[in-house]
Protein backbone atom coordinates (compact mmCIF):
# COMPACT_ATOMS: atom_id res chain seq x y z
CA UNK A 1 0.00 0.00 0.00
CA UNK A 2 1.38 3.41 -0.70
CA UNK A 3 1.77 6.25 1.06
CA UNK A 4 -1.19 8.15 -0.71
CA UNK A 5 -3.54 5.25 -0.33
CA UNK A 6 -2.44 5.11 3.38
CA UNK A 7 -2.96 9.03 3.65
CA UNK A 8 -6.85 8.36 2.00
CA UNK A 9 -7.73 5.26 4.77
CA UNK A 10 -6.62 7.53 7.20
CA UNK A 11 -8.54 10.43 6.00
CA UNK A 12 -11.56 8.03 5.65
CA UNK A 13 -11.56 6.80 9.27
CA UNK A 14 -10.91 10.28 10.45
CA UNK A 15 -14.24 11.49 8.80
CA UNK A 16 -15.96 8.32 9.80
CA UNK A 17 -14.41 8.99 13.41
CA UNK A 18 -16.18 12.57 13.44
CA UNK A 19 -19.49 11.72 12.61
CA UNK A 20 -19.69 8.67 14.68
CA UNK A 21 -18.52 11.71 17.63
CA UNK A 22 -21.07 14.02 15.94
CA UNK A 23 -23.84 11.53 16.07
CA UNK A 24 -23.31 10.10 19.68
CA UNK A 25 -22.77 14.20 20.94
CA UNK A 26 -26.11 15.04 19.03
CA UNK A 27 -27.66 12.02 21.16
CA UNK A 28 -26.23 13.12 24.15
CA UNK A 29 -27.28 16.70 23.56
CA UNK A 30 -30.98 15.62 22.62
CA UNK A 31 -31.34 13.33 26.04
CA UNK A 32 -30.06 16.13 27.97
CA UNK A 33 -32.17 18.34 26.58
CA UNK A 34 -35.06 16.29 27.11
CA UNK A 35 -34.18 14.98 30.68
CA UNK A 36 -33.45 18.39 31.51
CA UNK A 37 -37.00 19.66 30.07
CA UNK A 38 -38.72 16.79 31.87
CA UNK A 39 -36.91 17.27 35.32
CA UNK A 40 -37.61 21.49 34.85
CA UNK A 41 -41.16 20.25 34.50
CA UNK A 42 -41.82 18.33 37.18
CA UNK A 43 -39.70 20.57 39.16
CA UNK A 44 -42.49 22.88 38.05
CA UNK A 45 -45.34 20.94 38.74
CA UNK A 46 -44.10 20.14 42.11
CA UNK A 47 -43.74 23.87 42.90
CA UNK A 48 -47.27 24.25 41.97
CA UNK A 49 -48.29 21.65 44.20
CA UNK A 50 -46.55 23.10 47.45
CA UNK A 51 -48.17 26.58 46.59
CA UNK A 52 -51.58 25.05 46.33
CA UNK A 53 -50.71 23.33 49.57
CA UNK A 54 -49.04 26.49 51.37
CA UNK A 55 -51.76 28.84 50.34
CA UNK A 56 -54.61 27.44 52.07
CA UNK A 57 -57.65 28.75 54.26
CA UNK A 58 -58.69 26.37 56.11
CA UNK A 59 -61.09 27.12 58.88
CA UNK A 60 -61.74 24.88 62.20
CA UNK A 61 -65.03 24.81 63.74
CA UNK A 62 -65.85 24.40 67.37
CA UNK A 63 -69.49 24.29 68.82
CA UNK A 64 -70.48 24.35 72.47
CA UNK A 65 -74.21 24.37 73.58
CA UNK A 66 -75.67 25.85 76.92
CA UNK A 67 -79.64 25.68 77.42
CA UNK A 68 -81.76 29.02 78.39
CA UNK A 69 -85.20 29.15 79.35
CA UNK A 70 -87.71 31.91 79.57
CA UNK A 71 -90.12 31.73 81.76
CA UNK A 72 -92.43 34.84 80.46
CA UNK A 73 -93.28 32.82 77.82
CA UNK A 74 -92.82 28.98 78.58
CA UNK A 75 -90.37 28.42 76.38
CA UNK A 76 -86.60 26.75 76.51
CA UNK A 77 -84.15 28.00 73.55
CA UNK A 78 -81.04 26.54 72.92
CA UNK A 79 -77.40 28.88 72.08
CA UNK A 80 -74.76 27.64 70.10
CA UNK A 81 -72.04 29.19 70.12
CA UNK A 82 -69.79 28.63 67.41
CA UNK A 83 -66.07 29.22 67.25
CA UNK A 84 -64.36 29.69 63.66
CA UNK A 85 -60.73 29.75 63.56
CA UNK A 86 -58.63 30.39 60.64
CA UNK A 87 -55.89 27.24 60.74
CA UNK A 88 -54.63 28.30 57.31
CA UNK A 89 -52.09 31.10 55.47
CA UNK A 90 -55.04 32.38 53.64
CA UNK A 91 -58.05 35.01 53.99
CA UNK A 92 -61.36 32.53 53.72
CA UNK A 93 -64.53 34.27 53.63
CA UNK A 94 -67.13 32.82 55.97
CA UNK A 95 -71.12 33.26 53.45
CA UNK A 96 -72.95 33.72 56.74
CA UNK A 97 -75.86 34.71 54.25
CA UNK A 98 -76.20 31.25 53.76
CA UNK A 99 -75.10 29.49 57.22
CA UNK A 100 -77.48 28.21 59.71
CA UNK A 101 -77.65 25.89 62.59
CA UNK A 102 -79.66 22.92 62.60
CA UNK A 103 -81.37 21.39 64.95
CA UNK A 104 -83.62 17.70 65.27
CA UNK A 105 -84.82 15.85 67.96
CA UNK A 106 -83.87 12.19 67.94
CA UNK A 107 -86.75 9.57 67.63
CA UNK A 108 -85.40 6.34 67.35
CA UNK A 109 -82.54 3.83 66.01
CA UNK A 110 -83.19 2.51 62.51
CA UNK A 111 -81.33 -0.38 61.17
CA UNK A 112 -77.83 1.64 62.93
CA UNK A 113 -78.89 5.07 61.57
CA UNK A 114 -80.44 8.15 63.93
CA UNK A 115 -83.81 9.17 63.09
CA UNK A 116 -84.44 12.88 63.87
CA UNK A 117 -87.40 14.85 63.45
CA UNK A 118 -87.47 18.02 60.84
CA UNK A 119 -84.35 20.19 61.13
CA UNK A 120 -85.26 23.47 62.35
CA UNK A 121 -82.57 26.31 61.54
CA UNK A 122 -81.43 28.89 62.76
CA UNK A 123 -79.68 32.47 61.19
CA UNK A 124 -76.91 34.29 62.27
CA UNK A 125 -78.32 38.00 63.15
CA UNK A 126 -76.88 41.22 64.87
CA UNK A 127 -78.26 44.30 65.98
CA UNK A 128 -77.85 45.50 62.16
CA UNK A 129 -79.82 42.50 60.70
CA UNK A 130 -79.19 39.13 59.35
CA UNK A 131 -75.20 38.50 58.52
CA UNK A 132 -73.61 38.46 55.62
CA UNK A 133 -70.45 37.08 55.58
CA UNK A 134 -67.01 37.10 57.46
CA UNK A 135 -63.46 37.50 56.63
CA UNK A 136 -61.08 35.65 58.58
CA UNK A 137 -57.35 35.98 58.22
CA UNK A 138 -54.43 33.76 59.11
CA UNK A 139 -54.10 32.63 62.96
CA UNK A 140 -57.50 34.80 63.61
CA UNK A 141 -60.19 33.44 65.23
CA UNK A 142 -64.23 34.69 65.86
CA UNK A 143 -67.58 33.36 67.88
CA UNK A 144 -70.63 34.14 67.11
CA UNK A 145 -73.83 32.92 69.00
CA UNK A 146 -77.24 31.16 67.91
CA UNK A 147 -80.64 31.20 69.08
CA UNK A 148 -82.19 27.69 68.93
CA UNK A 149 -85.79 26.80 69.86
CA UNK A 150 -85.97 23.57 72.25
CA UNK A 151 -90.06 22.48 71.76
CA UNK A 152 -89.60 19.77 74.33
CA UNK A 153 -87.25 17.53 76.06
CA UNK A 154 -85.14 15.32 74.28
CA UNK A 155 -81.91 14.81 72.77
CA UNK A 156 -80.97 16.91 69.95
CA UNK A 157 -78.52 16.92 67.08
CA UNK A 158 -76.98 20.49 66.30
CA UNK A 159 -75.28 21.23 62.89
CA UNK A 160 -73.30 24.29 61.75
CA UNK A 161 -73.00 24.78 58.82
CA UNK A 162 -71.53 27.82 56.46
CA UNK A 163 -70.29 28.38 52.70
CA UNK A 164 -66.72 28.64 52.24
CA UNK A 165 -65.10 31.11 49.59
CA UNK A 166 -64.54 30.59 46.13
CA UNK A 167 -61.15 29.77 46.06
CA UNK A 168 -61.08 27.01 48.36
CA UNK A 169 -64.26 25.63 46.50
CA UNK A 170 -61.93 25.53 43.16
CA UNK A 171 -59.31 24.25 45.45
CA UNK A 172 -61.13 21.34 46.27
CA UNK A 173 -62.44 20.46 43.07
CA UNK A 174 -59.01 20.25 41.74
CA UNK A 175 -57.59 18.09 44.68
CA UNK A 176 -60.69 16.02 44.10
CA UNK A 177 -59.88 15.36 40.08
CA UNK A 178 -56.23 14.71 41.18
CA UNK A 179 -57.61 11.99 42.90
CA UNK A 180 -59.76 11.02 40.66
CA UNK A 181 -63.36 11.57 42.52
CA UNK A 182 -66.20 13.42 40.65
CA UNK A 183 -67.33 16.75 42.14
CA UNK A 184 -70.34 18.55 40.86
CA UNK A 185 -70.30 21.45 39.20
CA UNK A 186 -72.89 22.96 42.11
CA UNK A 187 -70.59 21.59 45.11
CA UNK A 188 -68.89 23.85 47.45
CA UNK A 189 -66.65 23.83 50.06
CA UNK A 190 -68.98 23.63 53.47
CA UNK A 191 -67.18 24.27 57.28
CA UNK A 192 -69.54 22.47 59.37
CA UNK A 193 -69.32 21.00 63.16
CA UNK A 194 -72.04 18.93 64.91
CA UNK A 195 -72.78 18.08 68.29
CA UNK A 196 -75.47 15.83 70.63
CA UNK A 197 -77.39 17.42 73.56
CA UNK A 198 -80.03 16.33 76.09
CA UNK A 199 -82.62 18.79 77.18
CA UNK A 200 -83.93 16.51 80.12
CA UNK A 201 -87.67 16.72 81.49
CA UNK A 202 -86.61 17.55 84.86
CA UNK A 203 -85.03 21.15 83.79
CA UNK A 204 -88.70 21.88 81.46
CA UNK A 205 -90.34 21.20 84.50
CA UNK A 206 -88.43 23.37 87.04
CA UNK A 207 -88.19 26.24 84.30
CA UNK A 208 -84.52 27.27 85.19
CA UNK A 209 -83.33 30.95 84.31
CA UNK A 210 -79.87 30.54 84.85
CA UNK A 211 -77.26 29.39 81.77
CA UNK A 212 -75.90 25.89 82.04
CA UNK A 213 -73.49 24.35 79.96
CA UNK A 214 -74.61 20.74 78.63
């Protein structure tokens, strides 16, 4: 072989050398570019998820129950007073336009499930009128009090209930499709708290004025 033809093999594995680096760097380029794309992503995704999670209001209900009775007119009310507190990082508006508490006597047991007689409700007023709504911010906390009629002894169930905001509505449907339950289009986020008292015959009877906690 002579020196020229030795000069062109070389020359041929040299090219063959640089594509075969060419091709293998263009790989390496294209899976870093789409590892890198993929891990930005999910980087992203996960960001999202922590400010969904970190931007939250989320409001905890307590509700106590003490029995009144008014002896002008014969009659024994109930007050619930109900404690909001804002657990969250987020304003949440509190639709008191639309929150009531509930109230049914228990009748019986039926096949493990409480019967109660018709809810009666109850709205949240002031000395301006029925209210509106609420705003509670971060760490802050509010009570509010509930007149409740009592028409005889018994023991009663007592619900709050009242219409979250917007936001945390959306909020929920979107945590709900994440994992994979169906929300309807007309659900909303709801606070609520319940709780079971006993309005015993013995205190209709004796017609006590003063306020006792159950």
């Amino acid at each position: 072989m002579t020196t020229t033809e030795l000069q062109s093999v070389a020359q041929l594995l040299q090219a063959f050398g640089i594509s075969v680096a060419a091709l293998v760097g263009g790989a390496w380029t294209l899976y870093r570019y789409w590892s890198l794309r993929e891990l930005e992503e999910a980087k992203t995704k996960i960001e999202q998820l922590k400010q969904s999670t970190r931007q939250r209001g989320t409001v905890d209900i307590g509700l106590t129950a003490r029995f009144v009775h008014d002896s002008a007119q014969n009659a024994a009310y109930l007050v619930a007073t109900v404690d909001c507190s804002n657990v969250g990082n987020r304003p949440e508006v509190l639709r008191w336009e639309h929150g009531r508490v509930w109230s049914a006597k228990f009748l019986q047991m039926q096949d493990g499930f409480p019967i109660y007689t018709d809810w009666l409700q109850s709205a949240l007023v002031d000395n301006k009128g029925p209210v509106l709504a609420s705003v509670l911010s971060p760490g802050e906390s509010q009570s509010c009090e509930f007149l409740v009629p009592i028409p005889e002894p018994g023991i009663y169930a007592v619900v709050v209930t009242v219409p979250g905001s917007s936001e945390e509505t959306d909020d929920a449907i979107e945590a709900s499709k994440r994992v994979g339950l169906t929300v309807p289009l007309s659900g909303q986020v709801v606070w609520s708290a319940m709780k079971l008292v006993a309005y015993p015959a013995s205190r209709s009877e004796k017609g006590q004025r003063e306020v006792e906690e159950c």
